[in-house]
PDB file of N, CA and C in Angstrom:
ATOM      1  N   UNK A   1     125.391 114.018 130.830  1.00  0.00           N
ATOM      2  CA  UNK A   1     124.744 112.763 131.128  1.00  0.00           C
ATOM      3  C   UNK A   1     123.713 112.975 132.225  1.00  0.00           C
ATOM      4  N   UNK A   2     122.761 112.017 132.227  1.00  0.00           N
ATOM      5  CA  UNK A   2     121.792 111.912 133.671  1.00  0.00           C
ATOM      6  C   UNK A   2     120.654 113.132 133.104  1.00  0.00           C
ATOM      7  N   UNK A   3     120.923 113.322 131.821  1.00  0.00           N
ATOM      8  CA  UNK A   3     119.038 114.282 131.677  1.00  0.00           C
ATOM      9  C   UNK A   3     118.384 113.358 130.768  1.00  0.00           C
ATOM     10  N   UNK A   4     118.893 112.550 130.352  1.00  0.00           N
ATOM     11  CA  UNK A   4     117.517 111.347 129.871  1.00  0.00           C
ATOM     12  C   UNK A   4     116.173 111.432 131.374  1.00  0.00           C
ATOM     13  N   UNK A   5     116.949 111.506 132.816  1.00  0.00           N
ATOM     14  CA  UNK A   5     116.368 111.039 133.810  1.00  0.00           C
ATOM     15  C   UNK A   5     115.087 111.900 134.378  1.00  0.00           C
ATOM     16  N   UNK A   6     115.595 113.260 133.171  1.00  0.00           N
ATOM     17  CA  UNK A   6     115.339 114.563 133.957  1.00  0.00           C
ATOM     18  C   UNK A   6     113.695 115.059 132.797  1.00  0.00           C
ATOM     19  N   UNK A   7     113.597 113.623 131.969  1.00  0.00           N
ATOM     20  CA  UNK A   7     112.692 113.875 130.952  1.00  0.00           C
ATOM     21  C   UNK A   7     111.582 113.095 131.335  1.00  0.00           C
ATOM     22  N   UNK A   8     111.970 111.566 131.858  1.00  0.00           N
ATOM     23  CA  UNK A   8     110.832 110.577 132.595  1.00  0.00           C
ATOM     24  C   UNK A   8     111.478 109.530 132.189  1.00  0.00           C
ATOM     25  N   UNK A   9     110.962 108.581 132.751  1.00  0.00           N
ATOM     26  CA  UNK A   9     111.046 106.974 132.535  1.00  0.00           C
ATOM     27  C   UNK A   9     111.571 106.628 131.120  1.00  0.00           C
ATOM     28  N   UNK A  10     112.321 105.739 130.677  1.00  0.00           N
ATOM     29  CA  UNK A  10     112.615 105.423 129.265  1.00  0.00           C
ATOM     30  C   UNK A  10     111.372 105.089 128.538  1.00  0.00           C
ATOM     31  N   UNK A  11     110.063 104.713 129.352  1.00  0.00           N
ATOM     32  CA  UNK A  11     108.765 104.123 128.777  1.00  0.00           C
ATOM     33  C   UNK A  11     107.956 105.258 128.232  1.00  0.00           C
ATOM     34  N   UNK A  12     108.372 106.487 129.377  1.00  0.00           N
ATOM     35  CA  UNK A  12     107.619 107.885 129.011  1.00  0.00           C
ATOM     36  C   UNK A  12     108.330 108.160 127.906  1.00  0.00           C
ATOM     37  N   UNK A  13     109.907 107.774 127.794  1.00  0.00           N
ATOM     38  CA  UNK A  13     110.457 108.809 126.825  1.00  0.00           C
ATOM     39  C   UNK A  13     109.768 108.326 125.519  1.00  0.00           C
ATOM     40  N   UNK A  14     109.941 107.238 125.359  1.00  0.00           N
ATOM     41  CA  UNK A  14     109.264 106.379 124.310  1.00  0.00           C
ATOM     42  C   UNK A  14     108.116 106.931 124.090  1.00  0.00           C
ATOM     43  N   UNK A  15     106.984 106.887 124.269  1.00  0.00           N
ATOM     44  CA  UNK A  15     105.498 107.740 124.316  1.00  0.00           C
ATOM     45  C   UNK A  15     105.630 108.815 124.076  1.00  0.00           C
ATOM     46  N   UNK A  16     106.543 109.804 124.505  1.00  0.00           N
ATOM     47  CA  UNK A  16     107.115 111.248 123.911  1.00  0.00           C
ATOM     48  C   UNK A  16     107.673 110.974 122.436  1.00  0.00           C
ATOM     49  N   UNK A  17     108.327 110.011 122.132  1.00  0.00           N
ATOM     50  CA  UNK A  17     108.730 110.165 120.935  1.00  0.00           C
ATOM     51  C   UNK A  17     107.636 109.601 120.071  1.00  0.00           C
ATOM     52  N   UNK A  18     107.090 108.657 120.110  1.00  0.00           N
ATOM     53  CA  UNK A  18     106.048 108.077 119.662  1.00  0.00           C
ATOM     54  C   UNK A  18     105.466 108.833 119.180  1.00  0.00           C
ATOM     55  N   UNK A  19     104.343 109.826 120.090  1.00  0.00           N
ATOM     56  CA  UNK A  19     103.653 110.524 120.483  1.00  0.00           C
ATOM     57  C   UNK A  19     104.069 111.970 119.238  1.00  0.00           C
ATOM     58  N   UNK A  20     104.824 112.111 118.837  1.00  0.00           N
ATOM     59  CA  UNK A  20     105.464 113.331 118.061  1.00  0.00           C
ATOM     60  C   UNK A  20     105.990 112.846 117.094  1.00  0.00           C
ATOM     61  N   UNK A  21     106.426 111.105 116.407  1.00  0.00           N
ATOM     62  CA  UNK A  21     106.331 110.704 115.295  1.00  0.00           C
ATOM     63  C   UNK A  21     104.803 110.327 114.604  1.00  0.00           C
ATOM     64  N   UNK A  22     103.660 110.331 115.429  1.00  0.00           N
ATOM     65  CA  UNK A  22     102.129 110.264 115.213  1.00  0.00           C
ATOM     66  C   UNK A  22     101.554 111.777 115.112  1.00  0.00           C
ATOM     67  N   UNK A  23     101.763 112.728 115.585  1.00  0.00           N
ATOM     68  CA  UNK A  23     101.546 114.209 115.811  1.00  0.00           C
ATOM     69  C   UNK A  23     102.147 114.707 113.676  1.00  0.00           C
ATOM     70  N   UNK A  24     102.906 114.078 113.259  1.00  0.00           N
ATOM     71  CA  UNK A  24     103.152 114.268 111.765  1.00  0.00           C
ATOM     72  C   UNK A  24     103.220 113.285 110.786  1.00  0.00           C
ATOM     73  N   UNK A  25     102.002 112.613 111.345  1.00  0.00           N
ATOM     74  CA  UNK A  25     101.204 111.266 110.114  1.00  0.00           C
ATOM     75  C   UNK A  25     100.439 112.280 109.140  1.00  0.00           C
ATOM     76  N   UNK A  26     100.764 112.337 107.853  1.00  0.00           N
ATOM     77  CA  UNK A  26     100.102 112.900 107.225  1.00  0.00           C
ATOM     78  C   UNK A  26      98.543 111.805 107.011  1.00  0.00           C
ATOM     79  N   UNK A  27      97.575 113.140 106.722  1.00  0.00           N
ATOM     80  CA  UNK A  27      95.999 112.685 106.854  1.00  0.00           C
ATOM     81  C   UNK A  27      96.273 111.364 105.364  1.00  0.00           C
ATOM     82  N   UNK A  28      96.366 111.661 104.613  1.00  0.00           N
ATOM     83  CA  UNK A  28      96.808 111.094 103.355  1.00  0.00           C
ATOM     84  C   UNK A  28      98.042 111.331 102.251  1.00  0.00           C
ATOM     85  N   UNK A  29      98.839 110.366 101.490  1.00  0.00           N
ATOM     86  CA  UNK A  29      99.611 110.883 100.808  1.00  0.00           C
ATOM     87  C   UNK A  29      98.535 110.824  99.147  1.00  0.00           C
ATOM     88  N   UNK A  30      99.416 111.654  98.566  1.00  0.00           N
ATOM     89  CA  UNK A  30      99.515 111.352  97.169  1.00  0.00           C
ATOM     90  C   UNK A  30     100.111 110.856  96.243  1.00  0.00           C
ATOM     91  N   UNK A  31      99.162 109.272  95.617  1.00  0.00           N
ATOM     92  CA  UNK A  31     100.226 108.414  94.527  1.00  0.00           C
ATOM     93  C   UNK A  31     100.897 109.344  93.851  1.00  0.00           C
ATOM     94  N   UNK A  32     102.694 109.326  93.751  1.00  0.00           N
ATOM     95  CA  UNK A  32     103.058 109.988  92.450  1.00  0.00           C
ATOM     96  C   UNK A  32     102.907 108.943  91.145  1.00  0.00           C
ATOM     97  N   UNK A  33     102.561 107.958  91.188  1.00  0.00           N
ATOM     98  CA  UNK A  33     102.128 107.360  89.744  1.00  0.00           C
ATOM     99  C   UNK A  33     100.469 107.831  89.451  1.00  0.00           C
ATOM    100  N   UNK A  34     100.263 107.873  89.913  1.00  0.00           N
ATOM    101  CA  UNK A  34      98.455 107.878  89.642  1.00  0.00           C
ATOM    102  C   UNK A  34      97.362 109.102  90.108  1.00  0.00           C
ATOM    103  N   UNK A  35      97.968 109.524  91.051  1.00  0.00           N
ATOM    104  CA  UNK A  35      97.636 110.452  91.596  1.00  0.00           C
ATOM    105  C   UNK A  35      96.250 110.481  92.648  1.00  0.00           C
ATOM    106  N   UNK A  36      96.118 109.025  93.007  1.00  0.00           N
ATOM    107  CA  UNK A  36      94.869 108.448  93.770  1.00  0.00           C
ATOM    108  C   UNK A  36      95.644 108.794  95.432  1.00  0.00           C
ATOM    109  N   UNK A  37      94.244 108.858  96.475  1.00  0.00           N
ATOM    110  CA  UNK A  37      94.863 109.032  97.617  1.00  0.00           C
ATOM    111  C   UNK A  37      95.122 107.780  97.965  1.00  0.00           C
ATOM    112  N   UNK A  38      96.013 107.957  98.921  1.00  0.00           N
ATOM    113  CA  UNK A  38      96.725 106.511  99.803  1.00  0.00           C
ATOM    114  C   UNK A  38      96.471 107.138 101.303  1.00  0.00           C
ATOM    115  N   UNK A  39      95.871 106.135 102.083  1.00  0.00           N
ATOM    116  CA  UNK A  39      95.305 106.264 102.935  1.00  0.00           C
ATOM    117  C   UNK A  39      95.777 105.414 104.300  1.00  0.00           C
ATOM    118  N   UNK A  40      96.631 104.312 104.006  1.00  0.00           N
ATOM    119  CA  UNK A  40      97.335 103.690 104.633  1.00  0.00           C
ATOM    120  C   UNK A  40      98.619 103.647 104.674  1.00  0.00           C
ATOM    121  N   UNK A  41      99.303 104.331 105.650  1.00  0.00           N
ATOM    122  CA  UNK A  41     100.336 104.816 105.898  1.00  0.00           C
ATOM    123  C   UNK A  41     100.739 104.542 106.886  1.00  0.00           C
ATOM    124  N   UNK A  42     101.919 104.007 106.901  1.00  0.00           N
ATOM    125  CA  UNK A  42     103.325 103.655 108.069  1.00  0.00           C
ATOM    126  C   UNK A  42     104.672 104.084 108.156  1.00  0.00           C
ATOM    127  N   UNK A  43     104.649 104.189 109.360  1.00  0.00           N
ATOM    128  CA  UNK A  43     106.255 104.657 110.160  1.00  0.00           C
ATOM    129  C   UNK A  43     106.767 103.871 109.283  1.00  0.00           C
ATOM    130  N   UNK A  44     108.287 104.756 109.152  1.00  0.00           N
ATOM    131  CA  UNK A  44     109.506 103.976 108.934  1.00  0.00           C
ATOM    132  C   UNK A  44     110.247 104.878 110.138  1.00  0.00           C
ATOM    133  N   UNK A  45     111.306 103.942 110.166  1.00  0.00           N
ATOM    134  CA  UNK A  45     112.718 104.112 111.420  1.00  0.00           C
ATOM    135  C   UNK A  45     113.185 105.369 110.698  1.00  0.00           C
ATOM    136  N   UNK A  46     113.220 106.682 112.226  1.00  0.00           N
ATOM    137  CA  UNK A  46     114.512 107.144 111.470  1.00  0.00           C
ATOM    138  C   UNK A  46     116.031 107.173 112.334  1.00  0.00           C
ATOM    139  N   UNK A  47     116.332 106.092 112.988  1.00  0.00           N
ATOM    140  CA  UNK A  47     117.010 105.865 113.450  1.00  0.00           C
ATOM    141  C   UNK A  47     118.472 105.669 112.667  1.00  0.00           C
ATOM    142  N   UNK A  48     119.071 107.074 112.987  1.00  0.00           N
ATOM    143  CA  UNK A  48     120.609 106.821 112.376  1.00  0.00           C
ATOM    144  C   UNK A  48     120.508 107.893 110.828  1.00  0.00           C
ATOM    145  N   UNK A  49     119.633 108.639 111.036  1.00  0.00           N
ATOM    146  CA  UNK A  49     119.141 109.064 109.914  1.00  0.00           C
ATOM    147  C   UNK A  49     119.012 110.774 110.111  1.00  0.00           C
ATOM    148  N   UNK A  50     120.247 111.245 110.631  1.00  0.00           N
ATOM    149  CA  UNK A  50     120.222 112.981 111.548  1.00  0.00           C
ATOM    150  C   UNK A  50     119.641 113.816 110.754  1.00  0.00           C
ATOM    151  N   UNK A  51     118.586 114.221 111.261  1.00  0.00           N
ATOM    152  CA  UNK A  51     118.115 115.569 110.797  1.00  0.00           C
ATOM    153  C   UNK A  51     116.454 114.957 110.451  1.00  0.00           C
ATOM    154  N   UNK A  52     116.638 113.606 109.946  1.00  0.00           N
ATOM    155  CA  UNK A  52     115.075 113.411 109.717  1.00  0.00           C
ATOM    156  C   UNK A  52     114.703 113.311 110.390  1.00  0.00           C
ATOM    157  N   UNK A  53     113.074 114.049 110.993  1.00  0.00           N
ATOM    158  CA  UNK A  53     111.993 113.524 112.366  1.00  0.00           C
ATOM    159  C   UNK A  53     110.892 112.658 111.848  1.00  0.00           C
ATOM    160  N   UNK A  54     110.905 112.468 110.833  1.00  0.00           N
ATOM    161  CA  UNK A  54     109.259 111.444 110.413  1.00  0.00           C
ATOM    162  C   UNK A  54     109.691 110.940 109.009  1.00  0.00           C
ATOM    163  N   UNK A  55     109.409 109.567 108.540  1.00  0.00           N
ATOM    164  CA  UNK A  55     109.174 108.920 107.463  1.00  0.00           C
ATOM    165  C   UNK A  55     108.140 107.955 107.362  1.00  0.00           C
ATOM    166  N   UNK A  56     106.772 108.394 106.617  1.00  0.00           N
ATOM    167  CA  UNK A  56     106.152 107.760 105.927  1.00  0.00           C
ATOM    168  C   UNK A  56     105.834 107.277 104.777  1.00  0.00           C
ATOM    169  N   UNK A  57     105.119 105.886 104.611  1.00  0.00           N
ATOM    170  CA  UNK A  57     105.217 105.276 103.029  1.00  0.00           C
ATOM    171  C   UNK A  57     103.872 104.715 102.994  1.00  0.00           C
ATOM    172  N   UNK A  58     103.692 104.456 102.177  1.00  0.00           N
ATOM    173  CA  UNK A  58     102.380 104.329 101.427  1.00  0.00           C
ATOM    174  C   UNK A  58     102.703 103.501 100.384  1.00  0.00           C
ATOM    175  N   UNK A  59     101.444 102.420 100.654  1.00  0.00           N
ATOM    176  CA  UNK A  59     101.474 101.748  98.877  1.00  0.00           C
ATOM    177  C   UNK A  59     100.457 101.891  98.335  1.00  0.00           C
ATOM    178  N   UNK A  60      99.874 102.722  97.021  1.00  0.00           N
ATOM    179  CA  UNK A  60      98.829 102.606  96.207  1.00  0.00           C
ATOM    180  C   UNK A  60      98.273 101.261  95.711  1.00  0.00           C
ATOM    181  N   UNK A  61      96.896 101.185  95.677  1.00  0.00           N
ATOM    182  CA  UNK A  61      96.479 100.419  94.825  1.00  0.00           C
ATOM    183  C   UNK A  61      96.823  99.933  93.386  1.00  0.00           C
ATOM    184  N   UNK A  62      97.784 101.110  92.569  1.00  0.00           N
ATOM    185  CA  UNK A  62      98.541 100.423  91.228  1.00  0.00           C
ATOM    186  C   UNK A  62      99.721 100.648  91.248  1.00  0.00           C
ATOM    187  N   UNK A  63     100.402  99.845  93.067  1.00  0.00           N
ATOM    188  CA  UNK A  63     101.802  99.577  93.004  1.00  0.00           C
ATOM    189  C   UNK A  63     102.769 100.420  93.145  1.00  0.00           C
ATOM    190  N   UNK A  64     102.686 101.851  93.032  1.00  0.00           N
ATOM    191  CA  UNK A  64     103.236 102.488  93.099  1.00  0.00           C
ATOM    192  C   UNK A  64     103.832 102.750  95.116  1.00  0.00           C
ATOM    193  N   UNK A  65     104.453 103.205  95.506  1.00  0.00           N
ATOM    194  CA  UNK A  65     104.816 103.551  96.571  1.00  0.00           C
ATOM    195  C   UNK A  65     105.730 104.768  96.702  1.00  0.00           C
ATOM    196  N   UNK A  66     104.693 105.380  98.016  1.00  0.00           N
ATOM    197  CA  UNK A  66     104.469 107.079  97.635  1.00  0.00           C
ATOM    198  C   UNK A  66     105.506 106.980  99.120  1.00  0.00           C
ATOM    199  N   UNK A  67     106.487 107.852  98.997  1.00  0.00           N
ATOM    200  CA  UNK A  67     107.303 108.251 100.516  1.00  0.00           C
ATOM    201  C   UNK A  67     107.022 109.797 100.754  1.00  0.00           C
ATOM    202  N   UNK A  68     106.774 110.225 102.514  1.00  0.00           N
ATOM    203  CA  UNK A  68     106.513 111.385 102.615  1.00  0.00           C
ATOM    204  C   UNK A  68     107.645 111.672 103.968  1.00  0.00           C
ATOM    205  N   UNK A  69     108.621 112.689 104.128  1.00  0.00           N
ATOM    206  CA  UNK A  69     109.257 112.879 104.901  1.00  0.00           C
ATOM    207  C   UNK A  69     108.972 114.038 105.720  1.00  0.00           C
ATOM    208  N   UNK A  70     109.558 114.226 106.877  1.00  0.00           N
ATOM    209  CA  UNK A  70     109.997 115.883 107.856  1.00  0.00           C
ATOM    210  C   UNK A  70     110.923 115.749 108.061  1.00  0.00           C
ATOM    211  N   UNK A  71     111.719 117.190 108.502  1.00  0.00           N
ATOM    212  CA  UNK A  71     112.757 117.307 109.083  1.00  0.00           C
ATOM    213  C   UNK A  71     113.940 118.414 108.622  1.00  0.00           C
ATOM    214  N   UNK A  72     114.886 118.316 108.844  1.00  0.00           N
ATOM    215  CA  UNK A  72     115.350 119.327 108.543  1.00  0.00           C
ATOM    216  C   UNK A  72     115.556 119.959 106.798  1.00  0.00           C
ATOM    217  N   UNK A  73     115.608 120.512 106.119  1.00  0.00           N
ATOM    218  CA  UNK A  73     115.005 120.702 104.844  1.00  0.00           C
ATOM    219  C   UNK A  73     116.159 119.733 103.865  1.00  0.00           C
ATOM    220  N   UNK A  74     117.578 120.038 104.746  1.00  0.00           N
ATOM    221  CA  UNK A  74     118.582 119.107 103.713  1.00  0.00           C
ATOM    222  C   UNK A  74     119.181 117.929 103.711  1.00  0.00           C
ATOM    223  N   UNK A  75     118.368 117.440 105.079  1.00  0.00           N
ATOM    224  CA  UNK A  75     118.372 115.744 105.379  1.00  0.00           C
ATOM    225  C   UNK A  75     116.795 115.565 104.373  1.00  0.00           C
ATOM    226  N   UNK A  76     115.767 116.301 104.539  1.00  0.00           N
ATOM    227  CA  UNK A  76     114.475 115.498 103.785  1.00  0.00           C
ATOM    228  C   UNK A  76     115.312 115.493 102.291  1.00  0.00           C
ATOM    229  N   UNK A  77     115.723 116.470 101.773  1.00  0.00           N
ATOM    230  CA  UNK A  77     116.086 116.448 100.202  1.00  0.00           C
ATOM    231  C   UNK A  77     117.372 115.289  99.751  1.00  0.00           C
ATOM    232  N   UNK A  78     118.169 114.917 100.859  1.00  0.00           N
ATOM    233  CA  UNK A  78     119.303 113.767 100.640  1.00  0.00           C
ATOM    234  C   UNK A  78     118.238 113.023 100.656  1.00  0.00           C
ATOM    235  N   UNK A  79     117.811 112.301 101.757  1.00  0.00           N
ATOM    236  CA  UNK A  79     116.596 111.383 102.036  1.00  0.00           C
ATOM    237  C   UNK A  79     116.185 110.902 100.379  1.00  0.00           C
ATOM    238  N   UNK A  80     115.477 112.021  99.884  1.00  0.00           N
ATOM    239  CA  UNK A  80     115.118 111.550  98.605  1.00  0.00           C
ATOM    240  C   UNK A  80     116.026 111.203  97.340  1.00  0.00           C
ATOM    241  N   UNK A  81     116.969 112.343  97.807  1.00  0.00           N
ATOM    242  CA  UNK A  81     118.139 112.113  96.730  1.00  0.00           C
ATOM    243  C   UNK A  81     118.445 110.212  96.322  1.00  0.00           C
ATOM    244  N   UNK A  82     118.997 110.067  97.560  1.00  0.00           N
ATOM    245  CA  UNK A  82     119.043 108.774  97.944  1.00  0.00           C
ATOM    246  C   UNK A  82     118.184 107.838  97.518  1.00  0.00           C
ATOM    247  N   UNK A  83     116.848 108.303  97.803  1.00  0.00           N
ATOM    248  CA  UNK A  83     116.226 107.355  97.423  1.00  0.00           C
ATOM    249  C   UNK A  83     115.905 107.258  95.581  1.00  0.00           C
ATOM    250  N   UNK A  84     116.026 108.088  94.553  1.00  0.00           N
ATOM    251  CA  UNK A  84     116.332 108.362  93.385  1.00  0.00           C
ATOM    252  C   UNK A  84     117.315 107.986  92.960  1.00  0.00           C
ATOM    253  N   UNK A  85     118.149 107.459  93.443  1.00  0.00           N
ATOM    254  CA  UNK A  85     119.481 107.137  93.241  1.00  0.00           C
ATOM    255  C   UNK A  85     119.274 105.283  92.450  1.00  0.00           C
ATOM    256  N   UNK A  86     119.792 105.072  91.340  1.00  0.00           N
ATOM    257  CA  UNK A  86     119.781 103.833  91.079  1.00  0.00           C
ATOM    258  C   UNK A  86     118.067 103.355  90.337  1.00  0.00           C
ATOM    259  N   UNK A  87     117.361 103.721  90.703  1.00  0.00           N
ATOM    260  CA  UNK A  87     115.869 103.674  90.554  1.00  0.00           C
ATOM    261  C   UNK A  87     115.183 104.785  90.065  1.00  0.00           C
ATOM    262  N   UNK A  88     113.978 104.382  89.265  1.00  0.00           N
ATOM    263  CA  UNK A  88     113.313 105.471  88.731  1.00  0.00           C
ATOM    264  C   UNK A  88     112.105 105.807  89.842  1.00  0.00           C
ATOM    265  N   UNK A  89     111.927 106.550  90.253  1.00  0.00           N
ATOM    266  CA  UNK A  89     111.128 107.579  90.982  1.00  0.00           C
ATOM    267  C   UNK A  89     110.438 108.937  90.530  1.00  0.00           C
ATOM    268  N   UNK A  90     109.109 109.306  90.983  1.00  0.00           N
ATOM    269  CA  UNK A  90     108.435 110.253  90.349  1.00  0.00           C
ATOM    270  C   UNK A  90     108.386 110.842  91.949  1.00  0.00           C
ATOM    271  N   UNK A  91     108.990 112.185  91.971  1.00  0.00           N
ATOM    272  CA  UNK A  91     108.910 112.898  93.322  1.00  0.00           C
ATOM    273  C   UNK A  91     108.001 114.094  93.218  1.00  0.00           C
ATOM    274  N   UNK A  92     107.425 114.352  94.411  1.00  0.00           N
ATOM    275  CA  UNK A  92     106.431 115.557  94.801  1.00  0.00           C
ATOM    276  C   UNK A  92     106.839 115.846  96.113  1.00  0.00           C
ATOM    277  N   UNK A  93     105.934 116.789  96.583  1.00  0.00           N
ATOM    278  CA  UNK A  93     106.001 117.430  97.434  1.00  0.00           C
ATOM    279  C   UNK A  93     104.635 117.576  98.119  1.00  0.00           C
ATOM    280  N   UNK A  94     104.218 117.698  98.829  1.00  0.00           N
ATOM    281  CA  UNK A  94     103.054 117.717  99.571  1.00  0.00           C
ATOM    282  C   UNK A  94     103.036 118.530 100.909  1.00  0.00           C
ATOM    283  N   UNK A  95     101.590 118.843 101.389  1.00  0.00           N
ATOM    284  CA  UNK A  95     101.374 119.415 102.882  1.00  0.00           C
ATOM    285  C   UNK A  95     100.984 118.110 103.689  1.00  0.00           C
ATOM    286  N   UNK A  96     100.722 118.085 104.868  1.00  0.00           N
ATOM    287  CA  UNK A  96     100.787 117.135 106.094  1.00  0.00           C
ATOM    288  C   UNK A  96      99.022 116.894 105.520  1.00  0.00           C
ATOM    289  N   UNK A  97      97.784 117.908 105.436  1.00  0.00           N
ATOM    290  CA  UNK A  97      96.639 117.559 104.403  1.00  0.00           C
ATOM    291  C   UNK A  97      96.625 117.006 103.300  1.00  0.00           C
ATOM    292  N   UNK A  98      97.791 116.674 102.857  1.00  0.00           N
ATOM    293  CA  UNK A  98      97.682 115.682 101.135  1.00  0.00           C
ATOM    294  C   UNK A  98      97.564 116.471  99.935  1.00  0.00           C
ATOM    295  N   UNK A  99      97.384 117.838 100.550  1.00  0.00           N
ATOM    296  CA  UNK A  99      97.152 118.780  99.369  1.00  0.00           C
ATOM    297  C   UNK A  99      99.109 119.186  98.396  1.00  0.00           C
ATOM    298  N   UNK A 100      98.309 118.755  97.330  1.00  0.00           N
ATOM    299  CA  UNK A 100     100.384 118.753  96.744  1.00  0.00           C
ATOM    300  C   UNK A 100     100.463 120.234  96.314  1.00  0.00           C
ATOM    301  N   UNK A 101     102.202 120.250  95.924  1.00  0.00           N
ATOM    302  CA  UNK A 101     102.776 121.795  95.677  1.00  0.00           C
ATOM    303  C   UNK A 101     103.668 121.184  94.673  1.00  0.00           C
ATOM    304  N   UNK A 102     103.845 122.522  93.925  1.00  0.00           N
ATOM    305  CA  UNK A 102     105.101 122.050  93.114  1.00  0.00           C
ATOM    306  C   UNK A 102     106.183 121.550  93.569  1.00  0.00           C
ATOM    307  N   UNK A 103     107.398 121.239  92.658  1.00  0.00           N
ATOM    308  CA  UNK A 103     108.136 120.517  93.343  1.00  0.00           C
ATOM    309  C   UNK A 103     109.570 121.701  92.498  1.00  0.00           C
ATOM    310  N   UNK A 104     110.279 122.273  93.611  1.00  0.00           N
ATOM    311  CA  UNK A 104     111.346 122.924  93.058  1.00  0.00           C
ATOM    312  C   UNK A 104     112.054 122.542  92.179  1.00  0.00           C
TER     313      UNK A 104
END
């Protein structure tokens, strides 16, 4: 206990975390329906969510909504699991540039 104190202010810590959930905004995602860029992109919480450090989402222009994660390789792959679960989903893979990769 007492090294929260030893990092800065709870306001700094905040800005540190902030600061390093913005540091892995990808430039753009890629629609997996359409394959158009999405360019407007927002945080999601990953609060309560171990191992993930970043979740972003995106909504395309034809509805589709593109999710892009970090973090540790087998919290990002539950992450999606999860999110495939119950629902139909078209998954990819991408770099933090928007440029896509196959998908294992």
């Amino acid at each position: 206990m007492g090294q929260a104190k030893n990092r800065g202010t709870q306001a700094e810590r905040i800005a540190q975390a902030q600061a390093k959930i913005e540091a892995s905004r990808p430039q753009k995602l890629v629609c997996n329906g359409c394959g158009a860029d999405v360019t407007q992109i927002n945080p999601v919480s990953t609060r309560g969510l171990r191992g993930l450090e970043a979740i972003w989402v995106g909504q395309c222009e034809c509805g589709q909504t593109t999710f892009a994660a970090s973090g540790d390789p087998k919290a990002v792959e539950a992450f999606f699991f999860a999110l495939s679960e119950n629902t139909e989903l078209t998954l990819g893979r991408q770099g933090q540039d928007g440029e896509g990769h196959e998908t294992a």
